[in-house]
C-alpha atoms as a PDB file:
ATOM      1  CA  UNK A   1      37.770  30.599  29.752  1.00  0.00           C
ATOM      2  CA  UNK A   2      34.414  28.587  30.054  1.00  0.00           C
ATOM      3  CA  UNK A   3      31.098  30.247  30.565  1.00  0.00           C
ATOM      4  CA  UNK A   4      27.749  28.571  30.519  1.00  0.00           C
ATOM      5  CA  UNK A   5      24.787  30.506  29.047  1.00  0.00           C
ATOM      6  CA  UNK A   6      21.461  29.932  29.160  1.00  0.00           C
ATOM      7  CA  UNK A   7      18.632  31.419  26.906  1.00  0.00           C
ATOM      8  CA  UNK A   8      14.903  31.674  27.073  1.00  0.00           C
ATOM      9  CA  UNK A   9      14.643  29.118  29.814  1.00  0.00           C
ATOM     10  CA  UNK A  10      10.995  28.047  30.987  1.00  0.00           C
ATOM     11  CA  UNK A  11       9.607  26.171  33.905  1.00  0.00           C
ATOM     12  CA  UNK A  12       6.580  25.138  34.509  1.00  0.00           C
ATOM     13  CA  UNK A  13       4.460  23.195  36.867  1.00  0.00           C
ATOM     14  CA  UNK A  14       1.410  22.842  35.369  1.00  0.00           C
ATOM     15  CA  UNK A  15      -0.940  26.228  34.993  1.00  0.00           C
ATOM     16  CA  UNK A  16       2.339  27.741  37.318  1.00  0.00           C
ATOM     17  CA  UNK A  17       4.653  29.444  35.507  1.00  0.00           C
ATOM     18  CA  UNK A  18       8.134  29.167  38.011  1.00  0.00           C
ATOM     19  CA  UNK A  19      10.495  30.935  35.347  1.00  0.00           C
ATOM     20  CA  UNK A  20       9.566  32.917  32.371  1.00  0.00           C
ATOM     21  CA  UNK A  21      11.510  33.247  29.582  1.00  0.00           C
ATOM     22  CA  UNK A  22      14.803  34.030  31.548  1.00  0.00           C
ATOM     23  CA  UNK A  23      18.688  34.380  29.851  1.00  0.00           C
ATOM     24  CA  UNK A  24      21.637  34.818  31.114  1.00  0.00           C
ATOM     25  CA  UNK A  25      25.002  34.296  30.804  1.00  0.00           C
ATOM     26  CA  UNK A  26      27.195  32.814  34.013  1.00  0.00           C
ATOM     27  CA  UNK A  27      31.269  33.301  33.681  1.00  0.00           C
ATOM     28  CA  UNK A  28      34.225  31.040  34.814  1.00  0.00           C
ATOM     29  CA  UNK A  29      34.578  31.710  38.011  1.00  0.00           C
ATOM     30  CA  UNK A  30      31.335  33.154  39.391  1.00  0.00           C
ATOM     31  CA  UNK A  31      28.898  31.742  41.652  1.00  0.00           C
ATOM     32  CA  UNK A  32      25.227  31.637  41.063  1.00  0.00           C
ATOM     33  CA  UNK A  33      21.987  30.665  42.409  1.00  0.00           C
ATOM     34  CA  UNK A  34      18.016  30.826  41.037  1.00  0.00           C
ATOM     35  CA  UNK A  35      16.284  31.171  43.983  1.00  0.00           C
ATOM     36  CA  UNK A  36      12.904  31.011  44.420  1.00  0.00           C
ATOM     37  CA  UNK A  37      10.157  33.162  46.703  1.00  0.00           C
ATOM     38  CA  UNK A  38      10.597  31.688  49.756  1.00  0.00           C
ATOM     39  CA  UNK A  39      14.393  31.466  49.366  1.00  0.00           C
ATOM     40  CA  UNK A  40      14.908  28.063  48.470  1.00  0.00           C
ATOM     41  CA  UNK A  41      16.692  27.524  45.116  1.00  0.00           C
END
């Protein structure tokens, strides 16, 4: 089975940090969304 996994990811947009040191691990089959504060992803 595939998985995809993601560790210590970082976004920012200038002095805004959007995502801060996040990991996580997403399995074959699931769905997933990073959404944001107002919803939008």
């Amino acid at each position: 089975m595939a998985q995809i996994i993601i560790k210590n990811l970082r976004k920012d947009f200038g002095d805004f940090t959007a995502v801060k040191e996040s990991s996580f691990t997403i399995e074959d089959g699931e769905f997933f969304m990073l959404l944001g504060p107002s919803g939008c992803g």
